[in-house]
C-alpha atoms as a PDB file:
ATOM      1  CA  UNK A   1     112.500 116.395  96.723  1.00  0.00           C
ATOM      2  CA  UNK A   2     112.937 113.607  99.368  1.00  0.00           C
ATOM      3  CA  UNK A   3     110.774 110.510  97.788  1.00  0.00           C
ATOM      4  CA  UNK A   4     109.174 108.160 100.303  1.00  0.00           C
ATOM      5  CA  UNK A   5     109.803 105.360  98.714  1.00  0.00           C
ATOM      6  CA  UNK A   6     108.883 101.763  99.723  1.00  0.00           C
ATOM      7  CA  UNK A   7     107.869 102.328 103.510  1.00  0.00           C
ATOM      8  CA  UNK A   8     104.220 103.324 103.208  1.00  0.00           C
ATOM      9  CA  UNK A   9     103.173 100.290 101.259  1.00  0.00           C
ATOM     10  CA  UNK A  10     105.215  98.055 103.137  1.00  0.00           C
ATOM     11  CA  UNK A  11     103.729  99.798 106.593  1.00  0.00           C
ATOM     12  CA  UNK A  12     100.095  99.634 105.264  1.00  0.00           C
ATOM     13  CA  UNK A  13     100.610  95.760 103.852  1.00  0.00           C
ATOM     14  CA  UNK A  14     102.145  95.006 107.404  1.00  0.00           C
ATOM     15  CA  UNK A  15      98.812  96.753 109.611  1.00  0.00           C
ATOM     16  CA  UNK A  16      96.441  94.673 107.014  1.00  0.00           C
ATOM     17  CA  UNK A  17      98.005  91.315 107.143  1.00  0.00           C
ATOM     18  CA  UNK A  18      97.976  91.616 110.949  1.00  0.00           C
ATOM     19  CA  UNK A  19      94.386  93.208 111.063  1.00  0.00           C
ATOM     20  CA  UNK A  20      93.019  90.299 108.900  1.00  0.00           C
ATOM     21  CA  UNK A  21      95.244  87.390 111.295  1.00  0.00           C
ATOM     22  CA  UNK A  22      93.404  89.135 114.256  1.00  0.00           C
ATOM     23  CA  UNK A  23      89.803  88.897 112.742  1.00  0.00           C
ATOM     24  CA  UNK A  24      90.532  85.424 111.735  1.00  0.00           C
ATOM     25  CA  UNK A  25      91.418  84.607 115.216  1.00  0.00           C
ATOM     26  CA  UNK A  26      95.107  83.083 114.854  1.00  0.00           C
ATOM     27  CA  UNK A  27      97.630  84.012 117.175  1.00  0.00           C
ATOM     28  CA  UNK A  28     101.175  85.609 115.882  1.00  0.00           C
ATOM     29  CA  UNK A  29     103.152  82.425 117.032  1.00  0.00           C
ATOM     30  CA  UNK A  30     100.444  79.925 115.490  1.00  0.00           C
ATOM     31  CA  UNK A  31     100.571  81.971 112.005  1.00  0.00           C
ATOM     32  CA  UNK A  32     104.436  81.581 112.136  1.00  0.00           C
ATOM     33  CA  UNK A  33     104.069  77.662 112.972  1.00  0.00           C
ATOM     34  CA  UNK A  34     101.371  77.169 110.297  1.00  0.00           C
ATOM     35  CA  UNK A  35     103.618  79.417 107.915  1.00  0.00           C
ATOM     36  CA  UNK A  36     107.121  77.155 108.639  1.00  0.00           C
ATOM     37  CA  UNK A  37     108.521  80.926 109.531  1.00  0.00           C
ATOM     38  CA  UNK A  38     109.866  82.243 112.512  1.00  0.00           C
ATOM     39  CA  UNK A  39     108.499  84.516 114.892  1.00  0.00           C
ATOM     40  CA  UNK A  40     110.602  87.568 114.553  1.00  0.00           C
ATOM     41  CA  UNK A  41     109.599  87.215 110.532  1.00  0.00           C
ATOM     42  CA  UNK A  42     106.454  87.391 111.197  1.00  0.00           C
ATOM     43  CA  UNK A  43     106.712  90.524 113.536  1.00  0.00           C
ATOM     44  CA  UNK A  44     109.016  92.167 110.973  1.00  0.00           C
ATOM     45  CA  UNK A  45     106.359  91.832 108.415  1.00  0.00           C
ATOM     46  CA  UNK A  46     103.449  92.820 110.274  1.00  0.00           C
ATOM     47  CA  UNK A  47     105.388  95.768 111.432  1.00  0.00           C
ATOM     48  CA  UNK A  48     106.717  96.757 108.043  1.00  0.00           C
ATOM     49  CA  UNK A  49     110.395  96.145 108.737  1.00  0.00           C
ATOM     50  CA  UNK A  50     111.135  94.185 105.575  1.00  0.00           C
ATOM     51  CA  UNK A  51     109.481  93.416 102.221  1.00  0.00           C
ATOM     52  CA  UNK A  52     107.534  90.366 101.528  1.00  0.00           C
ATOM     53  CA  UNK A  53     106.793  88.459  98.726  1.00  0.00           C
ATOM     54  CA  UNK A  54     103.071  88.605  96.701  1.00  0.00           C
ATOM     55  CA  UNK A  55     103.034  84.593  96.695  1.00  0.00           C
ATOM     56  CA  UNK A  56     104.115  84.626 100.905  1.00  0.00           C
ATOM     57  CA  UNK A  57     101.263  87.504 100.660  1.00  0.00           C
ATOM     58  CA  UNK A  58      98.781  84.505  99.300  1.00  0.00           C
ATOM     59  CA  UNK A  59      99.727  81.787 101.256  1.00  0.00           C
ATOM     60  CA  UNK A  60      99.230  84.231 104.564  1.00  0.00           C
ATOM     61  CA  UNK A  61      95.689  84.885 102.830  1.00  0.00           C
ATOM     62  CA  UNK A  62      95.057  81.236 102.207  1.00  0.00           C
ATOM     63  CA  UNK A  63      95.865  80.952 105.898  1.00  0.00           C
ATOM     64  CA  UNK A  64      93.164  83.805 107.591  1.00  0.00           C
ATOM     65  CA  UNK A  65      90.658  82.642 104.890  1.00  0.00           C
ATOM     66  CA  UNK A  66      90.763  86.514 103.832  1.00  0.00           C
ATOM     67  CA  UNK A  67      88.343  87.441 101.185  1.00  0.00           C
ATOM     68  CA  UNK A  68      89.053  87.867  97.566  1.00  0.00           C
ATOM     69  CA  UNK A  69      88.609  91.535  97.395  1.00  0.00           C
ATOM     70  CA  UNK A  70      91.328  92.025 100.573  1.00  0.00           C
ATOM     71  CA  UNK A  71      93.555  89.344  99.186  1.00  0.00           C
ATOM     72  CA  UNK A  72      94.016  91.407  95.834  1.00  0.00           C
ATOM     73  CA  UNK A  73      94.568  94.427  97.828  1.00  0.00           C
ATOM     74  CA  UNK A  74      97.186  92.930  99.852  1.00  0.00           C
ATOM     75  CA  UNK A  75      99.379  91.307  97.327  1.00  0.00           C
ATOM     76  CA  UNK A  76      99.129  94.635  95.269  1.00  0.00           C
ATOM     77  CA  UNK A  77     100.654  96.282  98.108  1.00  0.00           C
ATOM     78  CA  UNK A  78     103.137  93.485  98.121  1.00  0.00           C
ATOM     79  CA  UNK A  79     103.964  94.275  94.649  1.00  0.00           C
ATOM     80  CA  UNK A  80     103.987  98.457  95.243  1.00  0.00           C
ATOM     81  CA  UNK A  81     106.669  97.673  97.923  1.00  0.00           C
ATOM     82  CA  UNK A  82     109.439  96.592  96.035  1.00  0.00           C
ATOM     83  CA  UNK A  83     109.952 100.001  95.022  1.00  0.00           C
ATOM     84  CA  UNK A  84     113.480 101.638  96.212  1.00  0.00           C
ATOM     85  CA  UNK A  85     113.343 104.748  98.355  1.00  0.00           C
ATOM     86  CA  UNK A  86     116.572 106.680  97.881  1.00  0.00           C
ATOM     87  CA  UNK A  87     117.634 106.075 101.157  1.00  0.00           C
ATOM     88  CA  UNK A  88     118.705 101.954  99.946  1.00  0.00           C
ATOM     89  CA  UNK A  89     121.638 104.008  98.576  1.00  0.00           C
ATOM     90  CA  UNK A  90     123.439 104.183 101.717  1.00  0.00           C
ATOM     91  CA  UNK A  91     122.337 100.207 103.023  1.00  0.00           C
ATOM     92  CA  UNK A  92     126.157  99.720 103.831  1.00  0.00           C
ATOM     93  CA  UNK A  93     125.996 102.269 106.583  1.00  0.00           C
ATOM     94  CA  UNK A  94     122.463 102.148 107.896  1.00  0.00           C
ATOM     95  CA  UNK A  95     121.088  99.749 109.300  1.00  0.00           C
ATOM     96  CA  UNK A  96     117.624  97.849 107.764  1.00  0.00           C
ATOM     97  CA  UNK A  97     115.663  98.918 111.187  1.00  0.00           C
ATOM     98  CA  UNK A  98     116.287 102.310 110.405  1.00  0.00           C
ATOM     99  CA  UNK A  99     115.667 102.178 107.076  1.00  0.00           C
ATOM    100  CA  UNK A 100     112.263 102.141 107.895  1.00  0.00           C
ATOM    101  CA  UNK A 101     112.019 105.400 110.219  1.00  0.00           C
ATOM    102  CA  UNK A 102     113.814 107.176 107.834  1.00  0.00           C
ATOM    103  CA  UNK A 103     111.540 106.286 105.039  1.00  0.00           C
ATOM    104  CA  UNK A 104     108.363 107.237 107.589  1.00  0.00           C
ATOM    105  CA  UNK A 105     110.069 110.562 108.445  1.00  0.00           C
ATOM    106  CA  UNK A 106     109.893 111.596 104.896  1.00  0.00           C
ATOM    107  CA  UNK A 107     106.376 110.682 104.914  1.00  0.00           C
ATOM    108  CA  UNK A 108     105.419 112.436 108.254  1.00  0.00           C
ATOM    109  CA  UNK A 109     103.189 115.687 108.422  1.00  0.00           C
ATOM    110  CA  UNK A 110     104.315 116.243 111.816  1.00  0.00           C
ATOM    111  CA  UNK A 111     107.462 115.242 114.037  1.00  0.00           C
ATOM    112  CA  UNK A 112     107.917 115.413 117.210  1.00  0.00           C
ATOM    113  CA  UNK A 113     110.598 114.574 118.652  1.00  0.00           C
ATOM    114  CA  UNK A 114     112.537 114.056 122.433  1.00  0.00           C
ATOM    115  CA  UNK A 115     116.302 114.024 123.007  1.00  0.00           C
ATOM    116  CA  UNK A 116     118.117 113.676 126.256  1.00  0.00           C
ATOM    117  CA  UNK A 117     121.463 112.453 125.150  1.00  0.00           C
ATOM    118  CA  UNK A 118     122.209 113.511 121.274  1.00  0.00           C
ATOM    119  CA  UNK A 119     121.150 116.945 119.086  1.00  0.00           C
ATOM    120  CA  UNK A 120     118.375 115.046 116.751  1.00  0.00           C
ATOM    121  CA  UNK A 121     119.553 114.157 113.270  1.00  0.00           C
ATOM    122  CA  UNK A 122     117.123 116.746 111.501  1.00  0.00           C
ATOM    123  CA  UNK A 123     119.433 119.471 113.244  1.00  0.00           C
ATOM    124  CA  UNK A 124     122.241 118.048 113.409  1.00  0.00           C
ATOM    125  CA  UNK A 125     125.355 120.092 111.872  1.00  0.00           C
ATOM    126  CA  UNK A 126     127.635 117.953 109.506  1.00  0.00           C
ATOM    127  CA  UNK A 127     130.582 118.307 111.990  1.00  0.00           C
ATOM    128  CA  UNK A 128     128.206 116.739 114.797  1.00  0.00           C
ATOM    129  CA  UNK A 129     127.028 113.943 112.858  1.00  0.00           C
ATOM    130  CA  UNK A 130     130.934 112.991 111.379  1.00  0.00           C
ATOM    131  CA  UNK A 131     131.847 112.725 115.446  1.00  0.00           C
ATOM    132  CA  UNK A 132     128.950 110.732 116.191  1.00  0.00           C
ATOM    133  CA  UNK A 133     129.628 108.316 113.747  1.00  0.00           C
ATOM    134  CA  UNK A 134     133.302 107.990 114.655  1.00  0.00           C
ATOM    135  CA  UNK A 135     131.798 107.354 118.141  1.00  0.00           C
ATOM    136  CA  UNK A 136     129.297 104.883 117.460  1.00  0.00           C
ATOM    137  CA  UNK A 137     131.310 102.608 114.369  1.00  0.00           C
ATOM    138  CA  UNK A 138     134.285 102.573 115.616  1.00  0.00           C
ATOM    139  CA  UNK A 139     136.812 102.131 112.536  1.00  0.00           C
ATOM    140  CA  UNK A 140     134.811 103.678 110.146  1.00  0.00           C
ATOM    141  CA  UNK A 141     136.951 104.463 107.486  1.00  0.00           C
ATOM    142  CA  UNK A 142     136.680 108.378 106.446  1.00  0.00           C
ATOM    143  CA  UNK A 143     134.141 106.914 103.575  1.00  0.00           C
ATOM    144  CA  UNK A 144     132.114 105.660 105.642  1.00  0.00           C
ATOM    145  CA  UNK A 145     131.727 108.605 107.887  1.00  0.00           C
ATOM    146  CA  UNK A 146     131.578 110.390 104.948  1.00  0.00           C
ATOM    147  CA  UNK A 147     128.495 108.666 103.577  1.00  0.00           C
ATOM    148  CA  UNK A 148     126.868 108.564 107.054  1.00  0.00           C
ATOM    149  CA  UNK A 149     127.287 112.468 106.687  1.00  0.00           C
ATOM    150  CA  UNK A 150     125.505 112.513 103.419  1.00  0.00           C
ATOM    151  CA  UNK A 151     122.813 110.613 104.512  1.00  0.00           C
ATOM    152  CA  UNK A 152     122.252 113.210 107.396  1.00  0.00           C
ATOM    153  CA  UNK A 153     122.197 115.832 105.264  1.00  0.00           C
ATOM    154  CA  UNK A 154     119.946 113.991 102.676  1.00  0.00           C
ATOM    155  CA  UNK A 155     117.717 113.548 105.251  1.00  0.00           C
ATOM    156  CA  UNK A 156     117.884 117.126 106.680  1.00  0.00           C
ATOM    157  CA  UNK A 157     116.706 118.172 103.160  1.00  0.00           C
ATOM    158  CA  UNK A 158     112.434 117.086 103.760  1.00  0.00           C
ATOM    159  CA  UNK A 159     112.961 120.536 106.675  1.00  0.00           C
ATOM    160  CA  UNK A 160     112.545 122.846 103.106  1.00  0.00           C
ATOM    161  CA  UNK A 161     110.912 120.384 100.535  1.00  0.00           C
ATOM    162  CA  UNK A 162     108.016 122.621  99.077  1.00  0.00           C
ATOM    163  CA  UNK A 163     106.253 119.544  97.599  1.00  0.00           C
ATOM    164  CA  UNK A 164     105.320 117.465  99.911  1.00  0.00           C
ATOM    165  CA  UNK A 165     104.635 120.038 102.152  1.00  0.00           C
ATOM    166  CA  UNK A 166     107.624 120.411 104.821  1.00  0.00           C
ATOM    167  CA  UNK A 167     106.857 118.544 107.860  1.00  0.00           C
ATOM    168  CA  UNK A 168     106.365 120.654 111.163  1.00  0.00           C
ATOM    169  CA  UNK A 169     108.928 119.264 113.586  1.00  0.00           C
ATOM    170  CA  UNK A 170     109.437 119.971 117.258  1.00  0.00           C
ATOM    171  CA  UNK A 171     112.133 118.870 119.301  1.00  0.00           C
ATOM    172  CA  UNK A 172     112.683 119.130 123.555  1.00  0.00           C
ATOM    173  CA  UNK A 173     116.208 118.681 124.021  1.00  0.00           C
ATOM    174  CA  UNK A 174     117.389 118.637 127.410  1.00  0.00           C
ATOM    175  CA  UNK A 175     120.155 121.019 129.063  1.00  0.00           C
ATOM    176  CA  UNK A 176     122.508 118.494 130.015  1.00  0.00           C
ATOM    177  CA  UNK A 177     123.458 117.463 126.562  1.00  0.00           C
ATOM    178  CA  UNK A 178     124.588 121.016 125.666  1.00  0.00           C
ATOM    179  CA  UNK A 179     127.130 120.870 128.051  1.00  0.00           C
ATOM    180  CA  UNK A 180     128.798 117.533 126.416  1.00  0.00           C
ATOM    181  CA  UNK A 181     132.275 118.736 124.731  1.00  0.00           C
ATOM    182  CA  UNK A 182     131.431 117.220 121.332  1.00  0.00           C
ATOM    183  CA  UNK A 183     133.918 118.586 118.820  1.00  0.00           C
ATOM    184  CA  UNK A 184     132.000 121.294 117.094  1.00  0.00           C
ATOM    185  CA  UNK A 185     129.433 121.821 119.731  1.00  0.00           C
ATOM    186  CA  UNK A 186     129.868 126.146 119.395  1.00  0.00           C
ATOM    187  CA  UNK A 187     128.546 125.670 115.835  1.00  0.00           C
ATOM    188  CA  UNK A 188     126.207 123.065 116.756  1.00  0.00           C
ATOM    189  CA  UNK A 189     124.744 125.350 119.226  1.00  0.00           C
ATOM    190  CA  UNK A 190     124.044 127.852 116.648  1.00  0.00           C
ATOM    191  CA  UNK A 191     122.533 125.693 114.346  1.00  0.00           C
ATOM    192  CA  UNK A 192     119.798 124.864 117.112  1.00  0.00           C
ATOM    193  CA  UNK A 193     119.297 128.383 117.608  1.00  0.00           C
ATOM    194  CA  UNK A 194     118.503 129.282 114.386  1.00  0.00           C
ATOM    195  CA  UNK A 195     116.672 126.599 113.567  1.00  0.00           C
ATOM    196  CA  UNK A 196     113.293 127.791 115.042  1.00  0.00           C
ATOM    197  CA  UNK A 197     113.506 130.691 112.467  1.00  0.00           C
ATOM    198  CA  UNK A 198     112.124 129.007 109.713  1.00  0.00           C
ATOM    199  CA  UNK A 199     108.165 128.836 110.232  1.00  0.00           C
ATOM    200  CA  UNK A 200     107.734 125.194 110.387  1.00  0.00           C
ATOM    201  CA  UNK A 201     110.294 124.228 113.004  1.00  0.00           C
ATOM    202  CA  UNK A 202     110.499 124.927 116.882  1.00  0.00           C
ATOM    203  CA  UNK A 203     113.394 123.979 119.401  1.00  0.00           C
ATOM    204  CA  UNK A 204     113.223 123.717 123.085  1.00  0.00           C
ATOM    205  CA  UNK A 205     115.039 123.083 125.909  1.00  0.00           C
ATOM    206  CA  UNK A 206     114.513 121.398 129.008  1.00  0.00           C
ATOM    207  CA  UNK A 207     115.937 122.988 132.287  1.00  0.00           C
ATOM    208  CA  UNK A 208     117.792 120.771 134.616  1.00  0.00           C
ATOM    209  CA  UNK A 209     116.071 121.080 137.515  1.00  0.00           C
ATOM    210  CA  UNK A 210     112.971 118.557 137.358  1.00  0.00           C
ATOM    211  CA  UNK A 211     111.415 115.912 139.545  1.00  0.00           C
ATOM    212  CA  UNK A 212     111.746 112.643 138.299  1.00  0.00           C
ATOM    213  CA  UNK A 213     108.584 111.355 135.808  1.00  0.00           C
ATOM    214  CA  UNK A 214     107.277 109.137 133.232  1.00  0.00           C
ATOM    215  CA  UNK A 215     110.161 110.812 130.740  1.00  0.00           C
ATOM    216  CA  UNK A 216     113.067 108.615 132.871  1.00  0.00           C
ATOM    217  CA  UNK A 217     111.409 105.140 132.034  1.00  0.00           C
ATOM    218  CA  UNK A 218     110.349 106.609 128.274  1.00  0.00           C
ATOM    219  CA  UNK A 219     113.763 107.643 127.123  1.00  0.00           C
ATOM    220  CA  UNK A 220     113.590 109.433 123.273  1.00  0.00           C
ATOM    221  CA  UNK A 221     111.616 108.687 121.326  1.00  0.00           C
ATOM    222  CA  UNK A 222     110.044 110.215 117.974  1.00  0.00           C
ATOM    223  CA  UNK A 223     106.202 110.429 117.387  1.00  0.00           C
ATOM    224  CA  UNK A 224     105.219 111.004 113.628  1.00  0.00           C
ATOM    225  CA  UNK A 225     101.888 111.863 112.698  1.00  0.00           C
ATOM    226  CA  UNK A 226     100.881 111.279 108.826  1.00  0.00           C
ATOM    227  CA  UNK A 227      99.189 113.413 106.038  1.00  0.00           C
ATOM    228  CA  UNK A 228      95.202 113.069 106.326  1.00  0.00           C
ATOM    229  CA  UNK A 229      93.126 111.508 102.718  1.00  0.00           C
ATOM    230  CA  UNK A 230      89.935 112.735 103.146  1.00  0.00           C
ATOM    231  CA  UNK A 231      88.729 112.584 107.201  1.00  0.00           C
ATOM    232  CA  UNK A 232      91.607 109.992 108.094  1.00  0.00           C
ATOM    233  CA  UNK A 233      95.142 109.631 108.001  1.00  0.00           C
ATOM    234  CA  UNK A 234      96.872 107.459 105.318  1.00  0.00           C
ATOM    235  CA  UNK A 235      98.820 105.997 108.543  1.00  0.00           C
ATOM    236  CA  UNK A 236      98.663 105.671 111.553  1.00  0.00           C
ATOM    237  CA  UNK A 237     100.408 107.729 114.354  1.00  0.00           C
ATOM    238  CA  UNK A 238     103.327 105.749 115.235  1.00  0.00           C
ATOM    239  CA  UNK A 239     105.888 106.371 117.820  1.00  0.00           C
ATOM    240  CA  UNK A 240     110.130 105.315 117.250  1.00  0.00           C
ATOM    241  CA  UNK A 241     112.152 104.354 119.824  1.00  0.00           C
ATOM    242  CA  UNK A 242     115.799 103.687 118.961  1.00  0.00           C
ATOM    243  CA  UNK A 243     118.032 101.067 120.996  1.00  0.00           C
ATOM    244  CA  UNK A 244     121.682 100.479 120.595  1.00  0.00           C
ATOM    245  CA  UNK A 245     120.677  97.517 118.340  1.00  0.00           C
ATOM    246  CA  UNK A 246     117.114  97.791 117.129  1.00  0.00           C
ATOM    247  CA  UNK A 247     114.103  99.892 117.420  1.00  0.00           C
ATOM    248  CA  UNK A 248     110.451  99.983 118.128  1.00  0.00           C
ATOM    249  CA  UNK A 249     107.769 100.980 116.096  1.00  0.00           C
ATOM    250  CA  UNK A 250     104.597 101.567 118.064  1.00  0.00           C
ATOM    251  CA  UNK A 251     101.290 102.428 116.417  1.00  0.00           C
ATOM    252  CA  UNK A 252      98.870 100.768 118.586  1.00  0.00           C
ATOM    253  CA  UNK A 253      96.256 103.373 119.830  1.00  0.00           C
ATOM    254  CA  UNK A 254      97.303 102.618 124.128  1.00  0.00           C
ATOM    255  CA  UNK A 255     100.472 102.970 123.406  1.00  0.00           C
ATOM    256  CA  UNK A 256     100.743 105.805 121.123  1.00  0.00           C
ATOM    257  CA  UNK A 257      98.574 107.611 124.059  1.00  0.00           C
ATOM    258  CA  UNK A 258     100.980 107.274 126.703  1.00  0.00           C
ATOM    259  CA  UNK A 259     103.499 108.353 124.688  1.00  0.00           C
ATOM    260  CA  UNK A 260     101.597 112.118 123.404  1.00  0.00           C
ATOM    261  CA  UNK A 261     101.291 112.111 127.521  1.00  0.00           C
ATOM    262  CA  UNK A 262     104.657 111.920 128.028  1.00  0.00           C
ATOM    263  CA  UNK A 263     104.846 114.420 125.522  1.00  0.00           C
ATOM    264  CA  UNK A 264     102.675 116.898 126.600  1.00  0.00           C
ATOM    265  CA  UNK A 265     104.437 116.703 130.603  1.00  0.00           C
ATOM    266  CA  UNK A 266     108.097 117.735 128.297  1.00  0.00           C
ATOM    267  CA  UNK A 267     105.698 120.418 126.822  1.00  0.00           C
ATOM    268  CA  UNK A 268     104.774 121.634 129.522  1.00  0.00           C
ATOM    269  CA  UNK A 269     107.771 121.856 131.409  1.00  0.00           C
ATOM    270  CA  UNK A 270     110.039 123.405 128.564  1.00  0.00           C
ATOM    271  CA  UNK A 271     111.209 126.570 128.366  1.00  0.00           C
ATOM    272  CA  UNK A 272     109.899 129.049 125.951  1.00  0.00           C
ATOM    273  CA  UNK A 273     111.039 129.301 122.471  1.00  0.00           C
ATOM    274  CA  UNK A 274     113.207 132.586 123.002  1.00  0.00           C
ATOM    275  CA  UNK A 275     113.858 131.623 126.662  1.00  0.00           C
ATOM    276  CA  UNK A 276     115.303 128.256 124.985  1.00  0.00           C
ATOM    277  CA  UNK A 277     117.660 130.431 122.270  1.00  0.00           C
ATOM    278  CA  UNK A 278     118.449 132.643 125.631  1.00  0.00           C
ATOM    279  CA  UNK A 279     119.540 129.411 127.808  1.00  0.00           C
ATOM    280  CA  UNK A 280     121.738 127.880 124.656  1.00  0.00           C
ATOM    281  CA  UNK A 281     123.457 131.694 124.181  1.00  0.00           C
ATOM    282  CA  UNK A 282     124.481 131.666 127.696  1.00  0.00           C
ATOM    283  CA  UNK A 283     125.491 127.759 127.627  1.00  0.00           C
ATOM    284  CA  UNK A 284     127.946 128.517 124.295  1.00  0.00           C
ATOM    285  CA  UNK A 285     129.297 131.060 125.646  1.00  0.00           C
ATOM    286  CA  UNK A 286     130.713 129.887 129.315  1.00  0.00           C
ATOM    287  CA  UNK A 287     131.031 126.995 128.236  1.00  0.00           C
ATOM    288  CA  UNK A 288     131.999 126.401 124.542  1.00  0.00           C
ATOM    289  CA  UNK A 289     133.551 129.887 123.276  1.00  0.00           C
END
C-alpha cells in the first residue's frame, strides 16, 4: 500500500498558518519582514512545500496573536510532519516541488487529469517513462533512469491499492501527442487502451480539430479532490500545474473554479470512451505498427 506520508499535515499546517495571518490582518511580505525570512519561505510554508519547525510554528503564532487552543494545534501538526513518505527514497531524482504532488496524489479520492504534450505518469509504460527521463536529465546515468522508472511505477501502484480505496482517475489526452515517435509508443498505446478496463479509471482523447479556448492559456494541469471526514473534505480541492522548473499548487476556491470549467469544456468536447480506444487503434496502427 502507497502511504501518504508527510504531505497532508504539512498541507493542512500550511492552509492554517495562512488562515490565522489573514484573520490577524498581516500581509505575506510583512509576516516575512517581521519573521527575518524571505518571501518565497514564507509561500513555501503556507503552501506546504517544505517542513517547518514547531518553535518557527510558535514564533509565527506569537506573531498573529493566535489563540492557545490553535497554537497547540498548529505546532502538533508541525511535529506530525516530520514523518517520511516513501517517496523521500528517491530525493536524488525528484525534485522537492514534486515531492509534494506526489505525496497529494496518494492521498487523492479523485484525479483528474489534462495532457496535451506527454502520456500522464499514472499510465505511463516503463519504456515511456525511461525515454522521458533520458529527454528531460540529460546525462542521467542508467541508475538514475532506472530509479526515475521505479518511482513511476511506485507511483502507478495507488491505481489497485484496495486500502485506501483506489482513487478514480480520468485523463483527456489530446490526439496530437499520439502521433509523437517516442520509442515504445506501439506499447504505450496499448497500455492507454486498456487502461479504462479496470472500473475506476477512464481515458479520453481529444480530436484535433477544435477552436481555440480557455484550454490554450491553461496548459495541463491535474485537479485532485480529497477523501470527505464526516460532511467535508480533509483537504481542499487543489489544482497542479507543472513548469519546466517549479509548479503551482492552487486551492483557492476562484481559482480551483476556473479550472473544473476548463475541465468540463475538455469533457465535453472528448470523444467517447470506446470512440477514444477506436481513434488510438487506428493511430497505432498507420502510424506506429
Amino acid at each position: 500500500m502507497v502511504e501518504v506520508g508527510s504531505t497532508v499535515p504539512r498541507r493542512q499546517l500550511g492552509r492554517l498558518l495562512r488562515q490565522t495571518r489573514e484573520q490577524a490582518g498581516i500581509g505575506l511580505e510583512a509576516a516575512a519582514a517581521d519573521l527575518e525570512w524571505s518571501r518565497a519561505k514564507m509561500y513555501r510554508i503556507e503552501s506546504g512545500q517544505t517542513p517547518i519547525r514547531a518553535l518557527d510554528v510558535e514564533q509565527m503564532c506569537r506573531l498573529y496573536g493566535a489563540s492557545p487552543e490553535m497554537s497547540e494545534v498548529l505546532v502538533s501538526l508541525a511535529k506530525e510532519s516530520k514523518g517520511k513518505g516513501w517517496y523521500h527514497a528517491y530525493g536524488e531524482v525528484i525534485p522537492r516541488w514534486f515531492q509534494l504532488y506526489v505525496g497529494l496524489e496518494a492521498a487523492a479520492s479523485r484525479i483528474r487529469t489534462y495532457e496535451h504534450a506527454l502520456v500522464p505518469g499514472l499510465l505511463q509504460t516503463p519504456e515511456y517513462t525511461a525515454e522521458l527521463a533520458r529527454t528531460q536529465a540529460g546525462g542521467a546515468t542508467d541508475e538514475e533512469i532506472a530509479k526515475h522508472v521505479e518511482l513511476r511505477m511506485e507511483r502507478q501502484r495507488i491505481l489497485t491499492r484496495n486500502r485506501p480505496a483506489a482513487p478514480m482517475v480520468e485523463a483527456i489526452l489530446e490526439e496530437g501527442l499520439l502521433y509523437k515517435t517516442t520509442p515504445g509508443m506501439t506499447n504505450q498505446i496499448d497500455k492507454l487502451i486498456t487502461a479504462s478496463d479496470a472500473p475506476n479509471v477512464t481515458v479520453r482523447v481529444l480530436p484535433l480539430r477544435r477552436r481555440l479556448s480557455d484550454v490554450a492559456v491553461a496548459g495541463n494541469f491535474v485537479i485532485l479532490d480529497f477523501p470527505t471526514q464526516g460532511a467535508r473534505s480533509a483537504e481542499p480541492t487543489t489544482v497542479y500545474n507543472e513548469g519546466l522548473s517549479g509548479a503551482l499548487y492552487l486551492d483557492r476556491v476562484a481559482e480551483v473554479r476556473a479550472y473544473a470549467e476548463v475541465w468540463n469544456q475538455l469533457s465535453a468536447e472528448a470523444l467517447s470512451v470506446e470512440e477514444s480506444r477506436t481513434l488510438m487503434r487506428r493511430i497505432k496502427e498507420r502510424h506506429h505498427d
